[in-house]
PDB file of N, CA and C in Angstrom:
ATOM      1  N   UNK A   1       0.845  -1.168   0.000  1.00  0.00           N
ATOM      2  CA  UNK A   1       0.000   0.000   0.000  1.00  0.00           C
ATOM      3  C   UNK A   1       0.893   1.234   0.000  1.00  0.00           C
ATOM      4  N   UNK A   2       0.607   2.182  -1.133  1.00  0.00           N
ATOM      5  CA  UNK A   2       1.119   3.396  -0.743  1.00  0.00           C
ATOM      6  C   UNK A   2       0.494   4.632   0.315  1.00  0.00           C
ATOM      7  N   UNK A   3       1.199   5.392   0.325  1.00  0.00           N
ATOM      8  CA  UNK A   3       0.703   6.552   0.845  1.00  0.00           C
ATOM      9  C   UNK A   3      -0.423   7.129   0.904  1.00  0.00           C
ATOM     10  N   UNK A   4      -0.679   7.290  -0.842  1.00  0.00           N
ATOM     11  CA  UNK A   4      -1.821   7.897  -1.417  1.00  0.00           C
ATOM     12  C   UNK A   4      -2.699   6.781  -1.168  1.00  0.00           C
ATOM     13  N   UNK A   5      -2.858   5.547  -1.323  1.00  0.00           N
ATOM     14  CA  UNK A   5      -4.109   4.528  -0.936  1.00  0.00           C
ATOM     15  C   UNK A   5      -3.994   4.548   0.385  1.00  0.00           C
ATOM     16  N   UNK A   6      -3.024   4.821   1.336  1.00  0.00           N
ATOM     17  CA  UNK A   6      -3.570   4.754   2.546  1.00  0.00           C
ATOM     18  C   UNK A   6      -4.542   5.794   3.552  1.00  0.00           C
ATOM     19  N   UNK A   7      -4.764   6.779   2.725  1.00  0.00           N
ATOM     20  CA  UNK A   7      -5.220   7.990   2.717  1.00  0.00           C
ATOM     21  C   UNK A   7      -6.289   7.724   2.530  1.00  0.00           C
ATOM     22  N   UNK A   8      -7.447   6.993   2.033  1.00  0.00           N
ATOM     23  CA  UNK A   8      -8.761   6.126   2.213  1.00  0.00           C
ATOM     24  C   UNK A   8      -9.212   5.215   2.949  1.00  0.00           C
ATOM     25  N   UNK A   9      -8.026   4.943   3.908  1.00  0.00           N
ATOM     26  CA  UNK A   9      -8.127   3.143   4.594  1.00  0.00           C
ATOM     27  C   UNK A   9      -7.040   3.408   6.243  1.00  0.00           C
ATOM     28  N   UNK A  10      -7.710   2.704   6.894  1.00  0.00           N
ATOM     29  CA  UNK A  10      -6.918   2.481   8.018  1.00  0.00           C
ATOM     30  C   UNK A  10      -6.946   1.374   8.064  1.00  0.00           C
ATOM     31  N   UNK A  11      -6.385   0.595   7.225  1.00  0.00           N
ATOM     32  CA  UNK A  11      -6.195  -0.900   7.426  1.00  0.00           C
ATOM     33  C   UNK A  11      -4.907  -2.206   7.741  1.00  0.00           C
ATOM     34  N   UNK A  12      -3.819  -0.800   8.103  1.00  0.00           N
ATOM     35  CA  UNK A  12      -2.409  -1.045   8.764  1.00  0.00           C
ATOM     36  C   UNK A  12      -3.231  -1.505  10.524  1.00  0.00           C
ATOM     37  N   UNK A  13      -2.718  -2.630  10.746  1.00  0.00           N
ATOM     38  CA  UNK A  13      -2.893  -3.352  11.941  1.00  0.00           C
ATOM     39  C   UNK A  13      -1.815  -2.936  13.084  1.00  0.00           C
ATOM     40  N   UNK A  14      -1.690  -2.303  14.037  1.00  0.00           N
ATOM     41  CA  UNK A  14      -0.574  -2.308  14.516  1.00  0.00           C
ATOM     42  C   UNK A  14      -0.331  -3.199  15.502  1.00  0.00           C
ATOM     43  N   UNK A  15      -0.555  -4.091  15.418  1.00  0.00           N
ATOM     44  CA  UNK A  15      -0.212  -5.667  16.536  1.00  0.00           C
ATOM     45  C   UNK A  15       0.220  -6.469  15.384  1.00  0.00           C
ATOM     46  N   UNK A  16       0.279  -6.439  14.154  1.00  0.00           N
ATOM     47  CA  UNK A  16       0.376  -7.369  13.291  1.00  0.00           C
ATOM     48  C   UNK A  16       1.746  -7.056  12.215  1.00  0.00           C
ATOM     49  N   UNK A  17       2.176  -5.403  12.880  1.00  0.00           N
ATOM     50  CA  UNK A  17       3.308  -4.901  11.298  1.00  0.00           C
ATOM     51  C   UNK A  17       4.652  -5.623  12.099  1.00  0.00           C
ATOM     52  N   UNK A  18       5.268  -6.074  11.285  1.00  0.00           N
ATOM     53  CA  UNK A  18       6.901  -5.622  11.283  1.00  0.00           C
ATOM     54  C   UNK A  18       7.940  -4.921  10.083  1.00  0.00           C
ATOM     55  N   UNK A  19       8.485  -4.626  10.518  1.00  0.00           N
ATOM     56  CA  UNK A  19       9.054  -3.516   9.861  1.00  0.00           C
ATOM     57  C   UNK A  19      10.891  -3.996   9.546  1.00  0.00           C
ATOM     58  N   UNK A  20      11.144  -3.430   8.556  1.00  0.00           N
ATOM     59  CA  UNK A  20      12.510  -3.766   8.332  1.00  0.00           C
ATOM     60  C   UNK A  20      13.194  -2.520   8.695  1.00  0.00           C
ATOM     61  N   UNK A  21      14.198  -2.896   9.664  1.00  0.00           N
ATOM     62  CA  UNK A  21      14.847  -1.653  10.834  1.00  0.00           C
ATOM     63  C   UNK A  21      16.104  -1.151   9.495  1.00  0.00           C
ATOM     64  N   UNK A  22      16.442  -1.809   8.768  1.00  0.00           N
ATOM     65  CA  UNK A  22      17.672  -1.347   7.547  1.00  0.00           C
ATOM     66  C   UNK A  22      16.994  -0.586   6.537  1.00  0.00           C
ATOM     67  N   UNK A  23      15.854  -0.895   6.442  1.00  0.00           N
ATOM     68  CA  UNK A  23      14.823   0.223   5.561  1.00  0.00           C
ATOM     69  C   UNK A  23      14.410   1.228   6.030  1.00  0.00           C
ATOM     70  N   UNK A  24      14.153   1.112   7.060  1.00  0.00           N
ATOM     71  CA  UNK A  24      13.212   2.289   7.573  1.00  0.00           C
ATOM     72  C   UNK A  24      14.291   3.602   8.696  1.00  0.00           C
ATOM     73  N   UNK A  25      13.990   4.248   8.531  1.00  0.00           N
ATOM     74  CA  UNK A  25      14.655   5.314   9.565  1.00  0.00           C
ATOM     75  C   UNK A  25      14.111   5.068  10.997  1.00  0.00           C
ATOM     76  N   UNK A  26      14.901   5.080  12.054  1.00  0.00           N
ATOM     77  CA  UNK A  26      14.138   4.469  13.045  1.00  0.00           C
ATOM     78  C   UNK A  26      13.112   6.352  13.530  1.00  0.00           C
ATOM     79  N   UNK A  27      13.792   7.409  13.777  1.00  0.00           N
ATOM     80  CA  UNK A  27      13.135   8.239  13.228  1.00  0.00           C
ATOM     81  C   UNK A  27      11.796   8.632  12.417  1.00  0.00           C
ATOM     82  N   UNK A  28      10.955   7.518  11.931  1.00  0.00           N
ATOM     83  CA  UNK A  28       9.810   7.505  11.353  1.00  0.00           C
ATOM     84  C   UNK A  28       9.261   6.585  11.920  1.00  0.00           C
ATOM     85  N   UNK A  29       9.706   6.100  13.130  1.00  0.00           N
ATOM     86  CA  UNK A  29       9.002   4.644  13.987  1.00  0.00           C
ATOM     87  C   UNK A  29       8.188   5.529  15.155  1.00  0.00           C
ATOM     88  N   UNK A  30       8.228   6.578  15.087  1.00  0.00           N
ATOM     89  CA  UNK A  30       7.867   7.088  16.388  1.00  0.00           C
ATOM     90  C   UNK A  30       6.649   7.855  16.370  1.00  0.00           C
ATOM     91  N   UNK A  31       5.535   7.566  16.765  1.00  0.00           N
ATOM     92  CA  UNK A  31       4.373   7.955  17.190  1.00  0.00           C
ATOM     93  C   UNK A  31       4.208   9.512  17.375  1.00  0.00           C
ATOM     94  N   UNK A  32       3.486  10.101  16.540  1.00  0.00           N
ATOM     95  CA  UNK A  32       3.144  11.563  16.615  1.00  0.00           C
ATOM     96  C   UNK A  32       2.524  11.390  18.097  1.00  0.00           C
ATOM     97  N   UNK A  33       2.544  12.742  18.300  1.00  0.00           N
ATOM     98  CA  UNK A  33       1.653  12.702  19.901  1.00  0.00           C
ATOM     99  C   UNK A  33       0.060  13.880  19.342  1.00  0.00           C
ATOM    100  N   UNK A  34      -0.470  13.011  18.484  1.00  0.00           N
ATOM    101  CA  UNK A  34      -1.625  13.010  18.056  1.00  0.00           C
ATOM    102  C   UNK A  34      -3.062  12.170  18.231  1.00  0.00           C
ATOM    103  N   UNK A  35      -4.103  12.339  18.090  1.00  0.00           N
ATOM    104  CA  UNK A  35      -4.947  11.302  18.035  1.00  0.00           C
ATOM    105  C   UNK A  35      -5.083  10.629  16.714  1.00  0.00           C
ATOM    106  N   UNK A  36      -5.188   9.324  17.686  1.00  0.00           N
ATOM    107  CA  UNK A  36      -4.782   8.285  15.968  1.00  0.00           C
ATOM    108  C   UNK A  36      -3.366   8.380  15.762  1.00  0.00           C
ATOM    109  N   UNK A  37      -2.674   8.619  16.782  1.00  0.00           N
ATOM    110  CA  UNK A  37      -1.486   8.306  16.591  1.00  0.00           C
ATOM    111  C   UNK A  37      -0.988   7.152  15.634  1.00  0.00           C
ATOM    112  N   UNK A  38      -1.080   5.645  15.669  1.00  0.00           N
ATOM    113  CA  UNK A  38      -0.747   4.486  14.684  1.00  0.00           C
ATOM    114  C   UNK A  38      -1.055   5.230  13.566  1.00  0.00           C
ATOM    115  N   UNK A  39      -1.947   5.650  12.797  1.00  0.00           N
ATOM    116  CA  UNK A  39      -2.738   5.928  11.319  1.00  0.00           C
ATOM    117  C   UNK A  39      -1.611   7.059  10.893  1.00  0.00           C
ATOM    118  N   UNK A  40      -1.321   7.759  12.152  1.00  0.00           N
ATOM    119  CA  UNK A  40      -0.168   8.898  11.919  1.00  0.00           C
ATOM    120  C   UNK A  40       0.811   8.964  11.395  1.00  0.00           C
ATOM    121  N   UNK A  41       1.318   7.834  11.969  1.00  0.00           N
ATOM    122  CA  UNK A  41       2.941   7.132  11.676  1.00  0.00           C
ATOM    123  C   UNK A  41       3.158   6.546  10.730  1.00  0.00           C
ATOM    124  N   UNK A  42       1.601   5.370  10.292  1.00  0.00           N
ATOM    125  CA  UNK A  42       1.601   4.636   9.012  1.00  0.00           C
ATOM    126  C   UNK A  42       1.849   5.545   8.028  1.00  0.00           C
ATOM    127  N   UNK A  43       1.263   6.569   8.242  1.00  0.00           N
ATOM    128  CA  UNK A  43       0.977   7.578   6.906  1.00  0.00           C
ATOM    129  C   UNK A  43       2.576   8.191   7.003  1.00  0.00           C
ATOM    130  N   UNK A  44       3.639   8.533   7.869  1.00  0.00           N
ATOM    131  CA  UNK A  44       4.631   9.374   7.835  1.00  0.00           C
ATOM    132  C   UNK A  44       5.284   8.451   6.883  1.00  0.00           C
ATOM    133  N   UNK A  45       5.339   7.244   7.550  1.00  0.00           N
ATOM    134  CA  UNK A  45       6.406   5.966   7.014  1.00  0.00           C
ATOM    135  C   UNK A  45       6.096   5.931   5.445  1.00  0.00           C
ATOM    136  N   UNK A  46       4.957   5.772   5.200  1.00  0.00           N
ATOM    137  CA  UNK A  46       4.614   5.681   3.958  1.00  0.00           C
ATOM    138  C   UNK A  46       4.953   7.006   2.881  1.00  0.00           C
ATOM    139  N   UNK A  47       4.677   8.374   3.210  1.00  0.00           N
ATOM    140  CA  UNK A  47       4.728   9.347   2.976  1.00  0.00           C
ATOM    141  C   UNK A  47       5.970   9.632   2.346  1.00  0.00           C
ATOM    142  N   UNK A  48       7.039   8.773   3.292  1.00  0.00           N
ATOM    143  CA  UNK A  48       8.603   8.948   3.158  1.00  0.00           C
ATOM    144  C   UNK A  48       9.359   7.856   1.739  1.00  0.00           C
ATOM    145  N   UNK A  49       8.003   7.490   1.074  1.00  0.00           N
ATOM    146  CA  UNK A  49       9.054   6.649   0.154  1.00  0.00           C
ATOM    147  C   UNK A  49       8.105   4.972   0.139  1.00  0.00           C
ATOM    148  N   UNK A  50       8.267   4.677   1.838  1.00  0.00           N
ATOM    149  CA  UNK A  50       8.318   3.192   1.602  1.00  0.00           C
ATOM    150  C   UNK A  50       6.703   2.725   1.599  1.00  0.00           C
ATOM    151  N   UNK A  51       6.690   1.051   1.522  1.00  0.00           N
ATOM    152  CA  UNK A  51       5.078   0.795   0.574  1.00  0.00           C
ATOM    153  C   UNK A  51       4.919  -0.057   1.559  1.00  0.00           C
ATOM    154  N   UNK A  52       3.773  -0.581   2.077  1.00  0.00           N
ATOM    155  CA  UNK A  52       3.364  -1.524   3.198  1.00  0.00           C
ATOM    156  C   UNK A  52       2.805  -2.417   2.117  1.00  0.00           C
ATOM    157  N   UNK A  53       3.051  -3.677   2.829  1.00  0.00           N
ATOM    158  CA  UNK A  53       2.253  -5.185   2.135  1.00  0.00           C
ATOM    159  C   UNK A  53       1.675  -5.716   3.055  1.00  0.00           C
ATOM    160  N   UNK A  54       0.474  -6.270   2.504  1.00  0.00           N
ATOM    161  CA  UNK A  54      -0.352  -6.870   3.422  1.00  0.00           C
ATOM    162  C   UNK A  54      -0.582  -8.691   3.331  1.00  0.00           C
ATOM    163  N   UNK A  55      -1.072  -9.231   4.121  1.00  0.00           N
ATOM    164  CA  UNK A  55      -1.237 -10.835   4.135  1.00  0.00           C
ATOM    165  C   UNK A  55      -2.567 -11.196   4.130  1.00  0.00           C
ATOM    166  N   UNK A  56      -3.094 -11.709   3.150  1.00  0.00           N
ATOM    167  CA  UNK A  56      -4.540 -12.267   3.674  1.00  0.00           C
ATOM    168  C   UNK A  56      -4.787 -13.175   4.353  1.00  0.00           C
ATOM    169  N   UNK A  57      -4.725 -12.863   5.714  1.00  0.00           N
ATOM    170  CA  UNK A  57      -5.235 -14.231   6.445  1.00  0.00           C
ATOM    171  C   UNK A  57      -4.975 -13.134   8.001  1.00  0.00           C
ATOM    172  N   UNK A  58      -6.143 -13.563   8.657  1.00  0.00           N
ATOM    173  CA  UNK A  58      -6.014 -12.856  10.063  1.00  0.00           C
ATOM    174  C   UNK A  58      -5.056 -13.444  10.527  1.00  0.00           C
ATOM    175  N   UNK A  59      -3.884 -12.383  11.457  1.00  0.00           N
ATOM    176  CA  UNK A  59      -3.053 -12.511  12.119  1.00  0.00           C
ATOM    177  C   UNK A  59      -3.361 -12.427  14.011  1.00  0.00           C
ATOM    178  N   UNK A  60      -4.649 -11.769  13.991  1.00  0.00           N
ATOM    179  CA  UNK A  60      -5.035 -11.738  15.721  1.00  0.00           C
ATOM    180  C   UNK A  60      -6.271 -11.491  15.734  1.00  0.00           C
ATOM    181  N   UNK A  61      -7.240 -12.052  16.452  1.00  0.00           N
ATOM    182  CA  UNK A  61      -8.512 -11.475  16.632  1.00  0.00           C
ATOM    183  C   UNK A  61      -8.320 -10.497  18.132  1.00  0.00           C
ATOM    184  N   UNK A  62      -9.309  -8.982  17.366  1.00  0.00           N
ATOM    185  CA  UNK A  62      -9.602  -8.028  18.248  1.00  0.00           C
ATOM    186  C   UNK A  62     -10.507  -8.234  18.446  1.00  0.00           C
ATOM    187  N   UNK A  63     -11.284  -7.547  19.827  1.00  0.00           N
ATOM    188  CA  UNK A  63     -12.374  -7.013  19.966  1.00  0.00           C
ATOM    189  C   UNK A  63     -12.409  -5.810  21.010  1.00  0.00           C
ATOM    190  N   UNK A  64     -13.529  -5.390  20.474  1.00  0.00           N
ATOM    191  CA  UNK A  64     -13.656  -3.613  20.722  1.00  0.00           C
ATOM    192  C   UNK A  64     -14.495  -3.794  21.729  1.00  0.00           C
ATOM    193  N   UNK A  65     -14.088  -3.166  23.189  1.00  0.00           N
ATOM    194  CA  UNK A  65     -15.104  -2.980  24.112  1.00  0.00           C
ATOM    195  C   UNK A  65     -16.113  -1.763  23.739  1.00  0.00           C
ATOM    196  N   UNK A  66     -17.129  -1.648  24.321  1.00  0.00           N
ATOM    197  CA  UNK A  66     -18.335  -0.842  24.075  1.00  0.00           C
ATOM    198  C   UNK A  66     -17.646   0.284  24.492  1.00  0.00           C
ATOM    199  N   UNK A  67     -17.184   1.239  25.346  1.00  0.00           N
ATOM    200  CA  UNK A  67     -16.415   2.232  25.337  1.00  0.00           C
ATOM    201  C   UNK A  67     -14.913   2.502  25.157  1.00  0.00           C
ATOM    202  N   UNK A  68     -14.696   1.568  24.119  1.00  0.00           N
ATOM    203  CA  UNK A  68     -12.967   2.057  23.291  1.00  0.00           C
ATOM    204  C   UNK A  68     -13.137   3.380  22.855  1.00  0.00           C
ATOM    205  N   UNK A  69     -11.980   3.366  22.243  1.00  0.00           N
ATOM    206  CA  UNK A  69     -11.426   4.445  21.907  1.00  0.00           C
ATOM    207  C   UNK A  69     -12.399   4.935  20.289  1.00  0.00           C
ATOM    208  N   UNK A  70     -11.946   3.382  19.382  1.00  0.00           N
ATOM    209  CA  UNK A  70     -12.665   3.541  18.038  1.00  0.00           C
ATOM    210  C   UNK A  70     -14.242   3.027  18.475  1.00  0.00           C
ATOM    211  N   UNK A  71     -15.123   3.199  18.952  1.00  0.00           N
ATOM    212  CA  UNK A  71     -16.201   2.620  19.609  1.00  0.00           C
ATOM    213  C   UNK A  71     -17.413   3.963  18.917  1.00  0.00           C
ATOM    214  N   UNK A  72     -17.158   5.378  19.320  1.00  0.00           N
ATOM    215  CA  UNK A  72     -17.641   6.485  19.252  1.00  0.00           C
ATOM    216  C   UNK A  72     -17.244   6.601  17.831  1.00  0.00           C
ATOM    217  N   UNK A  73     -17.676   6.670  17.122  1.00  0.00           N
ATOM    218  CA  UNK A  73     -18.158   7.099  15.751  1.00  0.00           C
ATOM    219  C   UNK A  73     -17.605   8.486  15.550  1.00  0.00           C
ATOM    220  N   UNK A  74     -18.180   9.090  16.123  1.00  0.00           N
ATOM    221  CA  UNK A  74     -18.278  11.186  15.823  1.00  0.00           C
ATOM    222  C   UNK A  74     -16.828  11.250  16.889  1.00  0.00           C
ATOM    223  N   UNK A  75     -16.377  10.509  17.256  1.00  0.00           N
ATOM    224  CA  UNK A  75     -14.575  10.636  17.488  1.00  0.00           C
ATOM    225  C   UNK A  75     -13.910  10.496  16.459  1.00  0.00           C
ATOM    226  N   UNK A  76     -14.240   9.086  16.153  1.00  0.00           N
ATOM    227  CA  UNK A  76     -13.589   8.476  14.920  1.00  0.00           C
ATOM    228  C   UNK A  76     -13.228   9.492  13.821  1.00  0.00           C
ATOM    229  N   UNK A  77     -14.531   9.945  13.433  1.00  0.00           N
ATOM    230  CA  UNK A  77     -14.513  10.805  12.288  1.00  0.00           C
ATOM    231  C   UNK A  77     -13.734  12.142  12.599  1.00  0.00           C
ATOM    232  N   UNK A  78     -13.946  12.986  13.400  1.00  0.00           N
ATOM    233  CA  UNK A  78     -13.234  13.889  14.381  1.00  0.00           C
ATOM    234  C   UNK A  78     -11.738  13.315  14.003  1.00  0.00           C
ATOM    235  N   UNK A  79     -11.110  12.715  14.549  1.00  0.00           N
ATOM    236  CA  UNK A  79      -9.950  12.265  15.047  1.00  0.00           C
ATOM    237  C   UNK A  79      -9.050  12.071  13.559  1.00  0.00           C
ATOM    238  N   UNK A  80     -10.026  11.295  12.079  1.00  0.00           N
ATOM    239  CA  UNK A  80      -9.251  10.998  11.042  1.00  0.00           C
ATOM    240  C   UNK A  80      -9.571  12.554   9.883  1.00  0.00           C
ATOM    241  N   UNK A  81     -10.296  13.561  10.433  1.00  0.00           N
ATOM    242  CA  UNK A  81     -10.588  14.757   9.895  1.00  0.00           C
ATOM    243  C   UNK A  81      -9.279  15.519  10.207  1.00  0.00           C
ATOM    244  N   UNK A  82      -9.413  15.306  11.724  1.00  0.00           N
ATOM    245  CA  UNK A  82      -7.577  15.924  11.876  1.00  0.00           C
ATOM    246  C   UNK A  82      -6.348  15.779  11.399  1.00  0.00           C
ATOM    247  N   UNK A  83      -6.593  14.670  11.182  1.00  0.00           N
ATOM    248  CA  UNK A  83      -5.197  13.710  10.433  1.00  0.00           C
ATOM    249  C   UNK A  83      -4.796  14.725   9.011  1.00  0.00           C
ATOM    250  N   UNK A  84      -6.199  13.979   8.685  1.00  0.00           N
ATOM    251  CA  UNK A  84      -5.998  14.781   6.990  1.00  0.00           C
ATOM    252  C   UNK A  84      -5.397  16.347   7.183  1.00  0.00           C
ATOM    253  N   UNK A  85      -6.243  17.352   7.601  1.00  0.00           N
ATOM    254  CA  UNK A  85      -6.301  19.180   8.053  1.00  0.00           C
ATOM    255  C   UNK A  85      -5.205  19.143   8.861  1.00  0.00           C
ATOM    256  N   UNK A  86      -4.611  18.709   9.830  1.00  0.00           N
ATOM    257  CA  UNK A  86      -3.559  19.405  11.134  1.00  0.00           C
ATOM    258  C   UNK A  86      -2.106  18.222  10.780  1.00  0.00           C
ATOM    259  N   UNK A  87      -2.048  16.862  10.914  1.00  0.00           N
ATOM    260  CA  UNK A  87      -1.365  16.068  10.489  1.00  0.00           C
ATOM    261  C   UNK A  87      -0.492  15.924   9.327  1.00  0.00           C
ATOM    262  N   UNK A  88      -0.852  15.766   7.856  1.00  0.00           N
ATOM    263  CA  UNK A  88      -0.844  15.604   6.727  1.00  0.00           C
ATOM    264  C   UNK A  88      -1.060  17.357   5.993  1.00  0.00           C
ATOM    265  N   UNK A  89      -1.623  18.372   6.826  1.00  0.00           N
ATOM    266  CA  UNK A  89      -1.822  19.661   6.286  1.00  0.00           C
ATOM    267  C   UNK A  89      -2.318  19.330   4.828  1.00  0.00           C
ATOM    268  N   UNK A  90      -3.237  19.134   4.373  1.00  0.00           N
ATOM    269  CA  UNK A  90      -3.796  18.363   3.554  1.00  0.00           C
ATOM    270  C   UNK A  90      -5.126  19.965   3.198  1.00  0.00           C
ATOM    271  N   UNK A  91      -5.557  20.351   1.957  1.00  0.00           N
ATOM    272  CA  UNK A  91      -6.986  21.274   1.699  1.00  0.00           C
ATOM    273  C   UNK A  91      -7.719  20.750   2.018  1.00  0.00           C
ATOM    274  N   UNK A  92      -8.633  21.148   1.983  1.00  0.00           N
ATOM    275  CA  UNK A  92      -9.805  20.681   2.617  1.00  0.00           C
ATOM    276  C   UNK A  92     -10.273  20.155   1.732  1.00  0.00           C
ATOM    277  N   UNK A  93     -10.826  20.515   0.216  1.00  0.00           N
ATOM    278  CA  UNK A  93     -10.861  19.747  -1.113  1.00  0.00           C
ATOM    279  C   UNK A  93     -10.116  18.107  -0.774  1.00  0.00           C
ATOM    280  N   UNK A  94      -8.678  17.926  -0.380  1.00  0.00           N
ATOM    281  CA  UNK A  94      -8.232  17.168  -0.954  1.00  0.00           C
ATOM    282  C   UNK A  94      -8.768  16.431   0.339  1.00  0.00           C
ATOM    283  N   UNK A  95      -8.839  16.821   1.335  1.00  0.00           N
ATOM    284  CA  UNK A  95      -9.205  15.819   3.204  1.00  0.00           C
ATOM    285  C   UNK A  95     -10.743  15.309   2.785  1.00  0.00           C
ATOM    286  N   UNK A  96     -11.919  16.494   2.081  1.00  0.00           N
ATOM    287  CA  UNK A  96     -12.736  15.518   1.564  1.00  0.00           C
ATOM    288  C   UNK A  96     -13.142  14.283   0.977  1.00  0.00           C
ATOM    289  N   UNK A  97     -12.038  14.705   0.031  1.00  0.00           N
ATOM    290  CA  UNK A  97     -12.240  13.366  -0.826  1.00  0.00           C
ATOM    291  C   UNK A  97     -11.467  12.018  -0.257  1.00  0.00           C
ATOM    292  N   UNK A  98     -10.603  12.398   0.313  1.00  0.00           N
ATOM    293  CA  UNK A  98     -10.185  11.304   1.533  1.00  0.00           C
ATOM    294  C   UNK A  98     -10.941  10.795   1.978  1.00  0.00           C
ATOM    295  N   UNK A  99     -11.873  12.045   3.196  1.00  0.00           N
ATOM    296  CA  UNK A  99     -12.614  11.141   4.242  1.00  0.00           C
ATOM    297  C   UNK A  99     -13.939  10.667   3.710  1.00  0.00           C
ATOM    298  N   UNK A 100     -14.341  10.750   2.148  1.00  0.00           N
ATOM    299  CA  UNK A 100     -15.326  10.066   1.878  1.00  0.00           C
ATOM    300  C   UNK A 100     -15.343   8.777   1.531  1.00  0.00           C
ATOM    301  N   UNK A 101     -13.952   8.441   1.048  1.00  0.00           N
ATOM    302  CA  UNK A 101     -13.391   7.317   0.454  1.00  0.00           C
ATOM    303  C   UNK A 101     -13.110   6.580   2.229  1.00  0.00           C
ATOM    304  N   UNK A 102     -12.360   7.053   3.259  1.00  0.00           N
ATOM    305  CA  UNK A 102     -12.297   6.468   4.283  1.00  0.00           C
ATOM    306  C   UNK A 102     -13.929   6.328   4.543  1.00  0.00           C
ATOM    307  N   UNK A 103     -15.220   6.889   4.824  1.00  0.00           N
ATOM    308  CA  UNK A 103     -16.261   6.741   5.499  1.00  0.00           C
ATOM    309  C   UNK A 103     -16.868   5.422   4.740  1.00  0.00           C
ATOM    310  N   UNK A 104     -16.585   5.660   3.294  1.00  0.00           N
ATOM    311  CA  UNK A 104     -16.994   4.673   2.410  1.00  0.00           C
ATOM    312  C   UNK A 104     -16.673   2.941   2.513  1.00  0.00           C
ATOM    313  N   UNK A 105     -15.300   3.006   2.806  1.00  0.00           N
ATOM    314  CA  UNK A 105     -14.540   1.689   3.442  1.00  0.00           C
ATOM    315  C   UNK A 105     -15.146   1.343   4.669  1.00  0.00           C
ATOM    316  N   UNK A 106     -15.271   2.087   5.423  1.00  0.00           N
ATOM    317  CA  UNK A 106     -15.584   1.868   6.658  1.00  0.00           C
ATOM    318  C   UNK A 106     -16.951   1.528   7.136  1.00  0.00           C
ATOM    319  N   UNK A 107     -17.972   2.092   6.448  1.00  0.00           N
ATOM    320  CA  UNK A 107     -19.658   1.397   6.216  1.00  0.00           C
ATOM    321  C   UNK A 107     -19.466  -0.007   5.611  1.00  0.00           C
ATOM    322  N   UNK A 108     -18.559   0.184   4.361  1.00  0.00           N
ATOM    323  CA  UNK A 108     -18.439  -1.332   3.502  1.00  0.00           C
ATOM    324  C   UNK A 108     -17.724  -2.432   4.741  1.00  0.00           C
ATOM    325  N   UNK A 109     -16.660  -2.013   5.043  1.00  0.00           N
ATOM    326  CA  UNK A 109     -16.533  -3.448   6.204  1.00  0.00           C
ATOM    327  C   UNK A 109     -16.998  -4.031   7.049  1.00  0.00           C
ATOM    328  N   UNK A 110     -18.051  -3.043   7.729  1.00  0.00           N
ATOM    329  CA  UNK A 110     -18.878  -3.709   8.759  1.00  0.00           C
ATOM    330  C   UNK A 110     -19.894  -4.229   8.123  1.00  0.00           C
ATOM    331  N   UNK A 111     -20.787  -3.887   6.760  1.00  0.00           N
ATOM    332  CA  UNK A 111     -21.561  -4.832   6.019  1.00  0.00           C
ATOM    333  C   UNK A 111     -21.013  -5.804   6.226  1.00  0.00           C
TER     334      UNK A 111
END
C-alpha cells in the first residue's frame, strides 16, 4: 500500500506490522503525539518513500469494548478529519475526498 491509498483506509494493523529496521529510519518509527497516533505514523512511514504489504489471512482477533477508543463514531470521524487538516496539512478539497473514500470503506466493512 502506498501513501496515497492509505489515505482512504486504516487498514495497517498495529499488533500485526513488522518492519525492516535497515529500511526504515528508526526516526519515522515514532508515534506523533496526536490522536490516531498508529494511522499517523503509518501515513509518515509511507509518505517517506516506503510501501506496506499486506497478508490475507487474520493474524489476531480483536475485539472492541463498548467504550474504546474507536467505539464512538463522531470521534472516529473527528480524530481521522484531523489527520488529513492538522497532520498531513492536507486542503480541505483534498481531506474531503479522503474522508469520503475512508467513510466509504468503513460502512463497507462492517456490512
Amino acid at each position: 500500500m502506498t501513501y496515497q491509498k492509505a489515505l482512504s483506509r486504516t487498514v495497517i494493523f498495529t499488533s500485526t506490522v513488522l518492519f525492516d529496521r535497515e529500511k526504515i529510519d528508526k526516526a519515522l518509527l515514532q508515534m506523533p503525539d496526536v490522536p490516531s497516533e498508529d494511522t499517523a505514523m503509518w501515513w509518515q512511514i509511507l509518505r517517506n518513500g516506503h510501501v506496506a504489504y499486506g497478508l490475507k489471512e487474520n493474524l489476531v482477533i480483536y475485539r472492541r469494548p463498548e467504550k474504546s477508543l474507536s467505539s464512538n463514531k463522531l470521534r472516529a470521524i473527528t480524530r481521522i478529519w484531523g489527520l488529513y487538516r492538522k497532520q498531513e496539512k492536507m486542503s480541505v478539497i483534498a481531506s474531503a475526498a479522503c474522508f469520503c473514500m475512508w467513510a466509504v470503506r468503513a460502512v463497507w466493512r462492517r456490512i
